[in-house]
C-alpha atoms as a PDB file:
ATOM      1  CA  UNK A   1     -20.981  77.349 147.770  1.00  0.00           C
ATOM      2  CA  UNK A   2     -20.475  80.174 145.728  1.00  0.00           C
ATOM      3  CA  UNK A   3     -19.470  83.874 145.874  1.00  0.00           C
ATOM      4  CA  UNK A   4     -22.094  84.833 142.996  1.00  0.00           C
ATOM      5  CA  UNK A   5     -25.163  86.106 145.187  1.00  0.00           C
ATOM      6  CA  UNK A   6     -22.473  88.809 146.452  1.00  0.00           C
ATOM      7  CA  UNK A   7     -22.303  90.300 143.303  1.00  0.00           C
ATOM      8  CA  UNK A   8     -24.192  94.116 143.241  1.00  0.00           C
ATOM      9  CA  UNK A   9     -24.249  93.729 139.682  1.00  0.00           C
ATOM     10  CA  UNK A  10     -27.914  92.255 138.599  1.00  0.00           C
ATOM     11  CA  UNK A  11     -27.088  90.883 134.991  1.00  0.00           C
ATOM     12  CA  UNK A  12     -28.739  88.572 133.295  1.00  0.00           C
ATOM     13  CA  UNK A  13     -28.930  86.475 130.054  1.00  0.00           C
ATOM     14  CA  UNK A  14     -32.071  87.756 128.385  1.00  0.00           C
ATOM     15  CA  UNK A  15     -33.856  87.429 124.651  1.00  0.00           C
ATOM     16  CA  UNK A  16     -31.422  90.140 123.657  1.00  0.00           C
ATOM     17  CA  UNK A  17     -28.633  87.838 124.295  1.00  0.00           C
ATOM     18  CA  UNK A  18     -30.313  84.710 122.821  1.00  0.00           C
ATOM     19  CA  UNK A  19     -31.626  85.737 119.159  1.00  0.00           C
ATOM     20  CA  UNK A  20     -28.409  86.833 117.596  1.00  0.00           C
ATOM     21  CA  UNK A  21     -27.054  83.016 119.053  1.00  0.00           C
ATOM     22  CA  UNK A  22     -30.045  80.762 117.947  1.00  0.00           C
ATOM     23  CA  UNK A  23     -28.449  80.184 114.023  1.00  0.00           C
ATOM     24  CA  UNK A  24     -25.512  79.510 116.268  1.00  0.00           C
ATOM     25  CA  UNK A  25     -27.028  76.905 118.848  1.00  0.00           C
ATOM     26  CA  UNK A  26     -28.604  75.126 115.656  1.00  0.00           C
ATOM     27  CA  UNK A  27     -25.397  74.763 113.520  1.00  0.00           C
ATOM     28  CA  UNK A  28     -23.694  73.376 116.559  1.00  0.00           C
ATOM     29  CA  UNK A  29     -26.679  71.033 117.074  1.00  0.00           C
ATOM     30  CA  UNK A  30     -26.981  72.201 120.601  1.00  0.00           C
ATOM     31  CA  UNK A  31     -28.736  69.227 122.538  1.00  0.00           C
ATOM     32  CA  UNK A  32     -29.051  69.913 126.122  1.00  0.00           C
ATOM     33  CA  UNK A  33     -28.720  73.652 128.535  1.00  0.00           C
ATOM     34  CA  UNK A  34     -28.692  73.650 131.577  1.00  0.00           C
ATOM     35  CA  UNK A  35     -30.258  77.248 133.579  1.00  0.00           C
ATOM     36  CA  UNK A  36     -27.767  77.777 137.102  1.00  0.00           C
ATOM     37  CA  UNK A  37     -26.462  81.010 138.535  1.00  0.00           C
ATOM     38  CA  UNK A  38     -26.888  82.587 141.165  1.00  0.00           C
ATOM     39  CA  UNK A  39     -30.893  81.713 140.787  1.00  0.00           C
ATOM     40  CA  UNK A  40     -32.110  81.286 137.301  1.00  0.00           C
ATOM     41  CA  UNK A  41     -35.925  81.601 138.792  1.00  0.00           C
ATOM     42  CA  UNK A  42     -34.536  85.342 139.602  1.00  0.00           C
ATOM     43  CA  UNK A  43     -34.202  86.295 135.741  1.00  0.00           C
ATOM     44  CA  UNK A  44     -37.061  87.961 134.699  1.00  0.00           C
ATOM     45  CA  UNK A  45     -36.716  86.583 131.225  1.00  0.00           C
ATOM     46  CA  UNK A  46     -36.088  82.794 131.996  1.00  0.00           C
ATOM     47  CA  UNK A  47     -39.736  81.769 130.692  1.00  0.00           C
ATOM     48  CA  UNK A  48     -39.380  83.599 127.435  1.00  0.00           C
ATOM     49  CA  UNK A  49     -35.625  82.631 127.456  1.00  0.00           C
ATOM     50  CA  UNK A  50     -37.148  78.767 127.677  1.00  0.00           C
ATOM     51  CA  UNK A  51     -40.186  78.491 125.397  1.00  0.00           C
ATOM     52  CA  UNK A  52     -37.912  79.414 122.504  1.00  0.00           C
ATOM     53  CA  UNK A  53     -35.308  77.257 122.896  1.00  0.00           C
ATOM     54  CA  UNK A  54     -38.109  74.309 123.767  1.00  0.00           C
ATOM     55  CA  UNK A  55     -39.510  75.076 120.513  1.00  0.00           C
ATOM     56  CA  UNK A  56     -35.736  74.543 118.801  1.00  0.00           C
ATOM     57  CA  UNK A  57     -36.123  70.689 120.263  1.00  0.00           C
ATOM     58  CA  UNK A  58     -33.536  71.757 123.050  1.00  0.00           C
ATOM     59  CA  UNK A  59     -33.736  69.052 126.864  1.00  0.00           C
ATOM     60  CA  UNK A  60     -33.888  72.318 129.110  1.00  0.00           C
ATOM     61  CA  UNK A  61     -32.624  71.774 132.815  1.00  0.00           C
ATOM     62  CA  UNK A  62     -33.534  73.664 135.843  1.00  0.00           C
ATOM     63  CA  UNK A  63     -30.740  73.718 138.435  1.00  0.00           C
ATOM     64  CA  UNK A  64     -32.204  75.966 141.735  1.00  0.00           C
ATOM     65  CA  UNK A  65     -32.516  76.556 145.210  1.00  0.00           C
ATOM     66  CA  UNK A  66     -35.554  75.742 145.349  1.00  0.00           C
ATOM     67  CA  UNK A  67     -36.580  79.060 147.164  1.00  0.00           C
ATOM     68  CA  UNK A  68     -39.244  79.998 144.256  1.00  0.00           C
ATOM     69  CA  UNK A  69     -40.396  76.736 142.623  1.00  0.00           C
ATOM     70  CA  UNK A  70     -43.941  77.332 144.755  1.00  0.00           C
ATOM     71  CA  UNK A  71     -43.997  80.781 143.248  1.00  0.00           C
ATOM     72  CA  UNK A  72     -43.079  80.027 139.436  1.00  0.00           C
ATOM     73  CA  UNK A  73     -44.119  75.972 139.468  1.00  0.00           C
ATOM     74  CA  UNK A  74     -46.188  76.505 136.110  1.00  0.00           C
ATOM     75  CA  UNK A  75     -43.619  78.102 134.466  1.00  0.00           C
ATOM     76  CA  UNK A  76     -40.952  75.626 135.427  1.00  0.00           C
ATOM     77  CA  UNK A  77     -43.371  72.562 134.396  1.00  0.00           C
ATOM     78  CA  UNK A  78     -44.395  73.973 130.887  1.00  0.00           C
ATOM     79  CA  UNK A  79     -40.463  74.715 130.509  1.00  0.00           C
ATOM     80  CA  UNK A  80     -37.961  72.962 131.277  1.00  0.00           C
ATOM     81  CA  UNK A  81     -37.230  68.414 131.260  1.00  0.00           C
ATOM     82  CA  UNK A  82     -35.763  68.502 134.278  1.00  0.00           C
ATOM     83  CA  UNK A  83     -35.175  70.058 137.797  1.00  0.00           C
ATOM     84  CA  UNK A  84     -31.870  70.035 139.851  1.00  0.00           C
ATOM     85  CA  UNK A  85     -32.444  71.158 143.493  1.00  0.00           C
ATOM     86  CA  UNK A  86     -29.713  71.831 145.806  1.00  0.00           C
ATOM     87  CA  UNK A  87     -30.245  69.850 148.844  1.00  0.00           C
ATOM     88  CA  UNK A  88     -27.137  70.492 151.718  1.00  0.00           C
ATOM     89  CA  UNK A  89     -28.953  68.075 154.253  1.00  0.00           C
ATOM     90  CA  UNK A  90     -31.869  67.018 156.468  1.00  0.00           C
ATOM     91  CA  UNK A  91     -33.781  69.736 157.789  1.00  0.00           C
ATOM     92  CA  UNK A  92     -31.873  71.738 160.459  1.00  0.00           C
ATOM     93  CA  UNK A  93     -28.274  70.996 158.529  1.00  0.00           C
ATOM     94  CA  UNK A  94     -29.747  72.401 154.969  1.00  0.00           C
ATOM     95  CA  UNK A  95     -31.603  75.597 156.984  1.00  0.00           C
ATOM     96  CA  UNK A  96     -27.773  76.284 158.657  1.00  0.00           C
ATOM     97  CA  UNK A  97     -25.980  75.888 155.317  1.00  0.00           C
ATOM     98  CA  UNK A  98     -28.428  78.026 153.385  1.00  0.00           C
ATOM     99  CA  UNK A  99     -28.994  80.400 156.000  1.00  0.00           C
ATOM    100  CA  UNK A 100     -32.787  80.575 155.333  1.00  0.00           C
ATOM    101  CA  UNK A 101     -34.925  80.331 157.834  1.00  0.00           C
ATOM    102  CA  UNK A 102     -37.346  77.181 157.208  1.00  0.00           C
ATOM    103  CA  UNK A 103     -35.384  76.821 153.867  1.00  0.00           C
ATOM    104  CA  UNK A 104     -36.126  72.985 154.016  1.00  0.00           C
ATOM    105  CA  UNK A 105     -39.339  73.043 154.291  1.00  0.00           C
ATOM    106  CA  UNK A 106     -39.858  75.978 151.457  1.00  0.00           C
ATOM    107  CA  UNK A 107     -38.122  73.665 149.121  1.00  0.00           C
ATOM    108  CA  UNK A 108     -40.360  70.531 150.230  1.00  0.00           C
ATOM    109  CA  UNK A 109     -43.234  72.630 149.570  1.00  0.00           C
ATOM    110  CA  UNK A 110     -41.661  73.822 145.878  1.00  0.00           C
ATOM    111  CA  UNK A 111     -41.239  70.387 144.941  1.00  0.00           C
ATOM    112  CA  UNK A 112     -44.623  69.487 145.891  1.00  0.00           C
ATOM    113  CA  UNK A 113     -46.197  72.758 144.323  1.00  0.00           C
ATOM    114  CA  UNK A 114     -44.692  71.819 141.113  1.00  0.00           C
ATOM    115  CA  UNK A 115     -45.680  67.656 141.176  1.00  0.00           C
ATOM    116  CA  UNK A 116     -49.467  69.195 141.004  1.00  0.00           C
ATOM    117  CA  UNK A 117     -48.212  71.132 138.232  1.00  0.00           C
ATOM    118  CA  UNK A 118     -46.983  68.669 136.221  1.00  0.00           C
ATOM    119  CA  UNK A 119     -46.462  64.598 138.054  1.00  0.00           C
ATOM    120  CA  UNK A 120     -43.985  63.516 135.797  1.00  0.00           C
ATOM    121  CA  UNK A 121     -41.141  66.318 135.521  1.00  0.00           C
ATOM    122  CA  UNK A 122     -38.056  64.215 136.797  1.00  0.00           C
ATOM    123  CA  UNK A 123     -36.563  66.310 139.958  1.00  0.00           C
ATOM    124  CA  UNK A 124     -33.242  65.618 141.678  1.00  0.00           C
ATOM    125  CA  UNK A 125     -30.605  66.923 144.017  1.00  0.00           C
ATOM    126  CA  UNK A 126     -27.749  67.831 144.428  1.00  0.00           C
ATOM    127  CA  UNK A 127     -25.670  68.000 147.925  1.00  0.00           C
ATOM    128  CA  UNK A 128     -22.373  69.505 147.777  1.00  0.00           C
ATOM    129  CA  UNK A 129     -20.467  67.755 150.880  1.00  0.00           C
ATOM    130  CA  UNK A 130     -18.055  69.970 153.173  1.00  0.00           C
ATOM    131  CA  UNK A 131     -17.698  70.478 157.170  1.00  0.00           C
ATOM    132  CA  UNK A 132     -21.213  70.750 157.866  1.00  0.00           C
ATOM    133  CA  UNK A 133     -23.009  68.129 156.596  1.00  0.00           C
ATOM    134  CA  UNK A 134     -19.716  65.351 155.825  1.00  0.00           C
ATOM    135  CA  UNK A 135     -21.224  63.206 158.413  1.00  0.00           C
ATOM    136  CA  UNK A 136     -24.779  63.068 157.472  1.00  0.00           C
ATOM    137  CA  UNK A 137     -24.989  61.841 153.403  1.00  0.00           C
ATOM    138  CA  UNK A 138     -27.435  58.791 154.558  1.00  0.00           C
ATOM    139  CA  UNK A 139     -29.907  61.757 156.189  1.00  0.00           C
ATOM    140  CA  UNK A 140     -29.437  64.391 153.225  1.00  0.00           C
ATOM    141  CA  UNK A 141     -30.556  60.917 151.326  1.00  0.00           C
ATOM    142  CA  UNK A 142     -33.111  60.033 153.269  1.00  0.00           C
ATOM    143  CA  UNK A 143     -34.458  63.667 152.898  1.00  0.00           C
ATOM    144  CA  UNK A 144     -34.401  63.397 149.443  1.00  0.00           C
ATOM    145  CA  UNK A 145     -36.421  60.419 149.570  1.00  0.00           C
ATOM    146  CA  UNK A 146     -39.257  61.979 152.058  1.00  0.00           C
ATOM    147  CA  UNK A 147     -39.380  64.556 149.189  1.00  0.00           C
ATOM    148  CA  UNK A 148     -40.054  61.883 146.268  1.00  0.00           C
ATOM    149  CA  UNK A 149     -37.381  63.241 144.621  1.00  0.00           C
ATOM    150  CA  UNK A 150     -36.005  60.742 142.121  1.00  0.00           C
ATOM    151  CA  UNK A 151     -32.623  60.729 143.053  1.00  0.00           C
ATOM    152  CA  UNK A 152     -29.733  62.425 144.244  1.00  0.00           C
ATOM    153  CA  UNK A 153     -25.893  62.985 143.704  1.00  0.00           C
ATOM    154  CA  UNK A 154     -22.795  64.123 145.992  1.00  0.00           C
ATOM    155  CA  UNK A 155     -20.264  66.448 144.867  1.00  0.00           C
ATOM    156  CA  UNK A 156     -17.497  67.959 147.441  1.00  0.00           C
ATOM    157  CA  UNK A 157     -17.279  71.583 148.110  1.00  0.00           C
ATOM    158  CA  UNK A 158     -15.030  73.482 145.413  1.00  0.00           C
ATOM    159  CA  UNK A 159     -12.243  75.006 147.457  1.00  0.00           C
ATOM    160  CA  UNK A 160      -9.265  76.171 145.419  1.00  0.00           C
ATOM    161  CA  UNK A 161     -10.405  77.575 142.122  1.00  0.00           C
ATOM    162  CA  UNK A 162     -11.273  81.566 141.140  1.00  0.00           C
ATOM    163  CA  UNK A 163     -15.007  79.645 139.617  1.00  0.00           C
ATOM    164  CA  UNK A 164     -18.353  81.085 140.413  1.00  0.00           C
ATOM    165  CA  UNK A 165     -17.597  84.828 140.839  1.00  0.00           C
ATOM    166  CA  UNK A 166     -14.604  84.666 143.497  1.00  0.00           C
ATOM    167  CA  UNK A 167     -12.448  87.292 142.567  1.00  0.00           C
ATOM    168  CA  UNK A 168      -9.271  85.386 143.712  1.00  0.00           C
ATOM    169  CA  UNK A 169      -9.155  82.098 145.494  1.00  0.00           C
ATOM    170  CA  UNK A 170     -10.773  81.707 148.754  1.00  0.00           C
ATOM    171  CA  UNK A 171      -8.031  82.595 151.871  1.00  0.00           C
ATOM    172  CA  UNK A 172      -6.969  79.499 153.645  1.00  0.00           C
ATOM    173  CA  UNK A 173      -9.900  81.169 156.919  1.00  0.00           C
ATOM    174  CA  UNK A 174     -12.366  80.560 154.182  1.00  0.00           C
ATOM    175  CA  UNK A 175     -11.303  77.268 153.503  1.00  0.00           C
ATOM    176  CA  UNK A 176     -10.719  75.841 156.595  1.00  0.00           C
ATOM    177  CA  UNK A 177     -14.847  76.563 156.913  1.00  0.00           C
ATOM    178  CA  UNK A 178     -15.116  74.204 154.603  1.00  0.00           C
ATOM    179  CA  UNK A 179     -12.528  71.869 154.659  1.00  0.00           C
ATOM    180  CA  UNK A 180     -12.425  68.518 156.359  1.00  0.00           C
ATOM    181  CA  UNK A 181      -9.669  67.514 158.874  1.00  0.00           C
ATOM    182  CA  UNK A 182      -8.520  64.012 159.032  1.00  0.00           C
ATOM    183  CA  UNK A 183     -11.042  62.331 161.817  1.00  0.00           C
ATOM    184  CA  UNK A 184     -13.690  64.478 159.710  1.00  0.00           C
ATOM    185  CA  UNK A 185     -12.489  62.523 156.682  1.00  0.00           C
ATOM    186  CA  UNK A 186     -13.152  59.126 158.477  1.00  0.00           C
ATOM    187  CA  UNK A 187     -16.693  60.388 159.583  1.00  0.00           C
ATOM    188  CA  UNK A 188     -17.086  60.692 155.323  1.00  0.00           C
ATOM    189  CA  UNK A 189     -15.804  57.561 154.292  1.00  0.00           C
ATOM    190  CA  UNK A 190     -18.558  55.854 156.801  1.00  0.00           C
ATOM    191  CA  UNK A 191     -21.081  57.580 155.378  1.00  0.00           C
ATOM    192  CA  UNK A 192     -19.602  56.775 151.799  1.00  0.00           C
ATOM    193  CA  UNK A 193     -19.325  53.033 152.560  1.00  0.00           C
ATOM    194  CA  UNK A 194     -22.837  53.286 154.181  1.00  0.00           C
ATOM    195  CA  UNK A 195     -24.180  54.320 150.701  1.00  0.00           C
ATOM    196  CA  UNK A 196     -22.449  52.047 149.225  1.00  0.00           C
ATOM    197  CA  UNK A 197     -23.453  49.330 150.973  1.00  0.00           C
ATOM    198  CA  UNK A 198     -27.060  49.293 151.733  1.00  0.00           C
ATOM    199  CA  UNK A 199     -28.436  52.180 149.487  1.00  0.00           C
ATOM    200  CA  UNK A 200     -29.729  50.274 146.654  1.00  0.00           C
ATOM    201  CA  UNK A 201     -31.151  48.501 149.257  1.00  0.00           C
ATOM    202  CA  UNK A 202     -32.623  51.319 151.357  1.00  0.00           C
ATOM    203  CA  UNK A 203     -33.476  53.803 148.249  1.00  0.00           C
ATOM    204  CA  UNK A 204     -33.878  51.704 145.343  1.00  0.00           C
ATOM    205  CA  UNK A 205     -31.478  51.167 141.629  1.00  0.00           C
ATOM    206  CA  UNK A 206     -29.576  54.592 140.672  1.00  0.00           C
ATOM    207  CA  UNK A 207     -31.257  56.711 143.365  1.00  0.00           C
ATOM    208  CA  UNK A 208     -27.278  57.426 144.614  1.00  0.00           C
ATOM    209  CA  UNK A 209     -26.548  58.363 141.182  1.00  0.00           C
ATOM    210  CA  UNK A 210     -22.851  58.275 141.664  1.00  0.00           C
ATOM    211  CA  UNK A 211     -20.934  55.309 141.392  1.00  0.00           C
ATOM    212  CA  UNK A 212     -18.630  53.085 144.407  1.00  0.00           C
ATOM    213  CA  UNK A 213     -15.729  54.855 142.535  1.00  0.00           C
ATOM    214  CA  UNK A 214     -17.396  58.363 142.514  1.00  0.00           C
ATOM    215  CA  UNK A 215     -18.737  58.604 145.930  1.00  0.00           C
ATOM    216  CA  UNK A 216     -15.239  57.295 147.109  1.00  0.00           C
ATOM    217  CA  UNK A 217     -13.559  59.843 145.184  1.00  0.00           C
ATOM    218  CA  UNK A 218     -15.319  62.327 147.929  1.00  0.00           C
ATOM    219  CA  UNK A 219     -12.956  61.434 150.486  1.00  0.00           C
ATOM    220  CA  UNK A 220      -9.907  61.316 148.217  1.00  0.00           C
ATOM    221  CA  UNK A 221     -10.543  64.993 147.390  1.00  0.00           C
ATOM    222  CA  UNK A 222     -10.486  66.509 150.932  1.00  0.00           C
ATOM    223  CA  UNK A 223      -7.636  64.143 151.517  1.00  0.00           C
ATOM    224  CA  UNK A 224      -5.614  65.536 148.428  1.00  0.00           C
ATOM    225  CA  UNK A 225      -6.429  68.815 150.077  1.00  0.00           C
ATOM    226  CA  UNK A 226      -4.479  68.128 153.368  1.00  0.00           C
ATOM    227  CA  UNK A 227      -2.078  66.927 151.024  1.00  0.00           C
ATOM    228  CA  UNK A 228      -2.180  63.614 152.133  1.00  0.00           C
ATOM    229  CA  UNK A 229      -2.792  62.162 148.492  1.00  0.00           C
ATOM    230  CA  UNK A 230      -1.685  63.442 144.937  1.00  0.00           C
ATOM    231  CA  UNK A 231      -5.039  64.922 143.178  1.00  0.00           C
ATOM    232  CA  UNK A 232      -6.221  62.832 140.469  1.00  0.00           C
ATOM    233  CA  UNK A 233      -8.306  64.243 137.700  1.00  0.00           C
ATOM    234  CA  UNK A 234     -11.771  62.927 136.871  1.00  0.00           C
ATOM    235  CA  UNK A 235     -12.963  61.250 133.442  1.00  0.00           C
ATOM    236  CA  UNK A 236     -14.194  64.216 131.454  1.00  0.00           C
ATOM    237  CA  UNK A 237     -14.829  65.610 128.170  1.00  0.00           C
ATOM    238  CA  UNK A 238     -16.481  68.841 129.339  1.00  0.00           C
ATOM    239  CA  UNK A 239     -14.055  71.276 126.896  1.00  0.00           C
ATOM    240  CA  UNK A 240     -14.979  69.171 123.940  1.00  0.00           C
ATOM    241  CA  UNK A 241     -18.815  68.869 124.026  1.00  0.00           C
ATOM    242  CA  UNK A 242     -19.507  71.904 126.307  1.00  0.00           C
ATOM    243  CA  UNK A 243     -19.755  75.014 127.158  1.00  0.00           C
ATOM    244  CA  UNK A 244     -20.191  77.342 129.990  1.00  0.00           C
ATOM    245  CA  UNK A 245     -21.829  81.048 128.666  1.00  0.00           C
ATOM    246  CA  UNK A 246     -21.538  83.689 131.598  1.00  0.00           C
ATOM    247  CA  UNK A 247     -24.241  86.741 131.947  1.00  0.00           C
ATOM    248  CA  UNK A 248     -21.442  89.416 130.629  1.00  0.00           C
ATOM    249  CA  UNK A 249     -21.137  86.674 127.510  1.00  0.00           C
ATOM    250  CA  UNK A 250     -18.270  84.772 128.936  1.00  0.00           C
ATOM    251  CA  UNK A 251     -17.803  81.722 127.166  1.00  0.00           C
ATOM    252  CA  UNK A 252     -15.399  78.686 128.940  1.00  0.00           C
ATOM    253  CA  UNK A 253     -14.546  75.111 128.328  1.00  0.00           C
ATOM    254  CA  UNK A 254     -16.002  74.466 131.686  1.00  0.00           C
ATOM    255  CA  UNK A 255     -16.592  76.257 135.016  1.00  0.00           C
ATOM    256  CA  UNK A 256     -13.004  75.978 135.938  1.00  0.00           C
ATOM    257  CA  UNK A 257     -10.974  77.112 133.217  1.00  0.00           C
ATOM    258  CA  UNK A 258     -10.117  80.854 132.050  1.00  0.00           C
ATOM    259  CA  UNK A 259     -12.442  82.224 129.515  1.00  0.00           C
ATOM    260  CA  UNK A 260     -11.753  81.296 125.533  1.00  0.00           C
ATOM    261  CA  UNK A 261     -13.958  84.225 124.491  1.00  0.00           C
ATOM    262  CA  UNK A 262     -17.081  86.136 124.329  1.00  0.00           C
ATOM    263  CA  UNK A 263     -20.335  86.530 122.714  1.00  0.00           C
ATOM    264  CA  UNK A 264     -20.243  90.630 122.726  1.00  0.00           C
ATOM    265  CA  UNK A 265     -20.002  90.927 119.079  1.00  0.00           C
ATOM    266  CA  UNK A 266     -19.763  87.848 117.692  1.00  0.00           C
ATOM    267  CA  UNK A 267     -21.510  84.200 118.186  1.00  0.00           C
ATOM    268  CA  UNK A 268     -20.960  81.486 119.950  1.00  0.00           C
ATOM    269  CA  UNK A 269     -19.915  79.656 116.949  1.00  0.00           C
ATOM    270  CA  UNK A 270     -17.259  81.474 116.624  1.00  0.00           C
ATOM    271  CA  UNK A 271     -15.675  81.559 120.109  1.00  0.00           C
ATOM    272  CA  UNK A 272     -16.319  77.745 120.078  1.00  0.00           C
ATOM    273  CA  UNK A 273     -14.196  77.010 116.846  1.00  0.00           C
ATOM    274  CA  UNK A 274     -12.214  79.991 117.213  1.00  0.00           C
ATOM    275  CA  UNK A 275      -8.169  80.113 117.556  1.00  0.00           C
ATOM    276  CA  UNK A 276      -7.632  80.476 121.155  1.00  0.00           C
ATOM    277  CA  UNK A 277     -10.529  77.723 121.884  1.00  0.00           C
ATOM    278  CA  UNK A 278      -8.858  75.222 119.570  1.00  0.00           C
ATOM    279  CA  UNK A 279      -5.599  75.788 121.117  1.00  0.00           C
ATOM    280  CA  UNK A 280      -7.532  75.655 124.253  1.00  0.00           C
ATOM    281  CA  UNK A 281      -8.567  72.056 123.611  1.00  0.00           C
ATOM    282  CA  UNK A 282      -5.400  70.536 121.568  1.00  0.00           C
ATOM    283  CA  UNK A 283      -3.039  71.398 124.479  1.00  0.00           C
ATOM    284  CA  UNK A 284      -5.461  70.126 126.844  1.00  0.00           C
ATOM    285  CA  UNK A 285      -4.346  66.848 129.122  1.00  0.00           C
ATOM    286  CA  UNK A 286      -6.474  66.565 131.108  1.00  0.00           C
ATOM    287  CA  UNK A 287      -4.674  63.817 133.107  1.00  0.00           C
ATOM    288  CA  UNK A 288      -2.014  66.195 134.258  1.00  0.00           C
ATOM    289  CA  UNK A 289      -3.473  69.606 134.470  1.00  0.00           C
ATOM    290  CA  UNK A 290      -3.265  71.338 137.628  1.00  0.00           C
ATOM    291  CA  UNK A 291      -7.235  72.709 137.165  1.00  0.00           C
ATOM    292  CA  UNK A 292      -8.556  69.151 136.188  1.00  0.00           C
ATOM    293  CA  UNK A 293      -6.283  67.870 138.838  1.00  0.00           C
ATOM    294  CA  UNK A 294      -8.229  69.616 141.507  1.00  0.00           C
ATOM    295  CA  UNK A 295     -11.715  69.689 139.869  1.00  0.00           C
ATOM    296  CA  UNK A 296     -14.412  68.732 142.251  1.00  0.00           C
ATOM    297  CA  UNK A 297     -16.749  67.385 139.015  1.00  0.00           C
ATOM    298  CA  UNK A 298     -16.748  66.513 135.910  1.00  0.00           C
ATOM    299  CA  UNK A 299     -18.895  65.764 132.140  1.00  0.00           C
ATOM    300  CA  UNK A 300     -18.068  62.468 130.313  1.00  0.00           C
ATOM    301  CA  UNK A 301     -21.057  62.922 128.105  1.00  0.00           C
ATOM    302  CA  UNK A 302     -21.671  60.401 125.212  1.00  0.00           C
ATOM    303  CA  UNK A 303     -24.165  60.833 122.445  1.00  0.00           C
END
């Protein structure tokens, strides 16, 4: 769902970019990273990139594909807490979406490559909903569960923002790819209720790992999209205990916001308590910005 493996620029965050920020990541008692991209498992340096921030007491999370957990399975289980896999659906759905031939099934066999590796490593997924697979949440679950994943959570599709490398905001052609129409919205709301309902039952405590409140906030976003509903931001305190570092040294509040600085030159320490940052986050509301208003996620993390 994003525009990132387009890119014919192959940058990456290396050990070069992590020494002169490790006094940095301790003095803001850094806690928790999490790896994404594009695919982490594609940087060259991610193993050396993990061992030394394990060895700073760092949780390190995986979020992937999937595509090359078989091929780097030791790595990931020496290195990281936690695995996020993107799951789109069952089987033929998540092959269509990903465009992979026998995508599914590589995945499944990732997963299961790195349980020999190591049985305990918690793995999850994560199913961004849009036209293709609205109608099928109880089956992308279900998969989930054939995989002995340990749970799973729903996000919609991101349609409006510049985030994850789009240049300018996707055309309305693009969106409308993506996009749910009204009867489309219905088909959701089923499914939502459906998981609602009966998936403690059918899956077990926390294995939907969103709330009633978050999983019906799936439908409310596509219908704030037609414009059929005002957009409502979510709880979140992402721009005051987070931060999202880019390959080129970006740095944002979150994935949605415009940049507040960057590490060429300086540290992250800086940029984080820096002018433009603070002003960043004391003119912040989140309540009534049009960004949060829209946002498709959200952090509300509590120490």
């Amino acid at each position: 769902m994003c525009d990132i493996w387009k890119t014919r620029e192959h940058k990456k965050f290396g050990v070069s970019d992590l020494e002169p920020q490790l006094d940095s990541i301790r003095r803001l008692g850094v806690r928790w990273i999490v790896f994404s991209g594009g695919e982490p498992l594609l940087n060259p340096e991610l193993s050396v990139v993990s061992s030394i921030l394990r060895k700073e007491g760092i949780r390190l999370t995986l979020l992937t594909t999937g595509l090359l957990l078989r091929k780097y399975a030791a790595d990931v289980a020496l290195n990281f807490d936690d695995v996020i896999v993107s799951l789109d659906g069952p089987p033929r759905i998540h092959d269509e979406i990903r465009r992979v031939d026998n995508a599914f099934a590589i995945l499944k066999e990732g997963i299961r490559a790195l349980r020999e590796k190591r049985n305990d490593i918690r793995v999850t997924a994560r199913s961004t909903v849009q036209k293709a697979n609205h109608s099928c949440l109880w089956e992308t679950a279900l998969a989930a569960k054939d995989m002995h994943l340990d749970a799973i959570s729903f996000l919609a599709v991101d349609l409006t923002s510049p985030a994850f490398n789009r240049s300018l905001v996707w055309p309305v052609s693009r969106q409308t790819e993506l996009a749910l129409s009204l009867s489309e919205i219905a088909a959701l709301e089923t499914e939502v209720e459906s998981l609602i309902c009966n998936g403690e039952r059918e899956f077990g405590p926390s294995f939907i790992t969103e709330s009633p409140a978050k999983l019906r906030r799936l439908a409310r976003h596509f219908r704030a999209q037609l414009g059929l509903e005002r957009p409502q931001s979510p709880v979140c305190n992402a721009p005051w205990v987070s931060a999202v570092v880019e390959t080129d040294g970006t740095v944002r509040p979150c994935f949605f916001h415009e940049s507040i600085g960057n590490l060429q030159g300086t540290t992250l320490e800086a940029v984080i308590n820096g002018a433009k940052a603070r002003s960043f986050r004391e003119n912040l509301d989140i309540s009534s910005n049009s960004i949060c208003r829209k946002c498709v996620c959200s952090l509300n993390y509590r120490v």
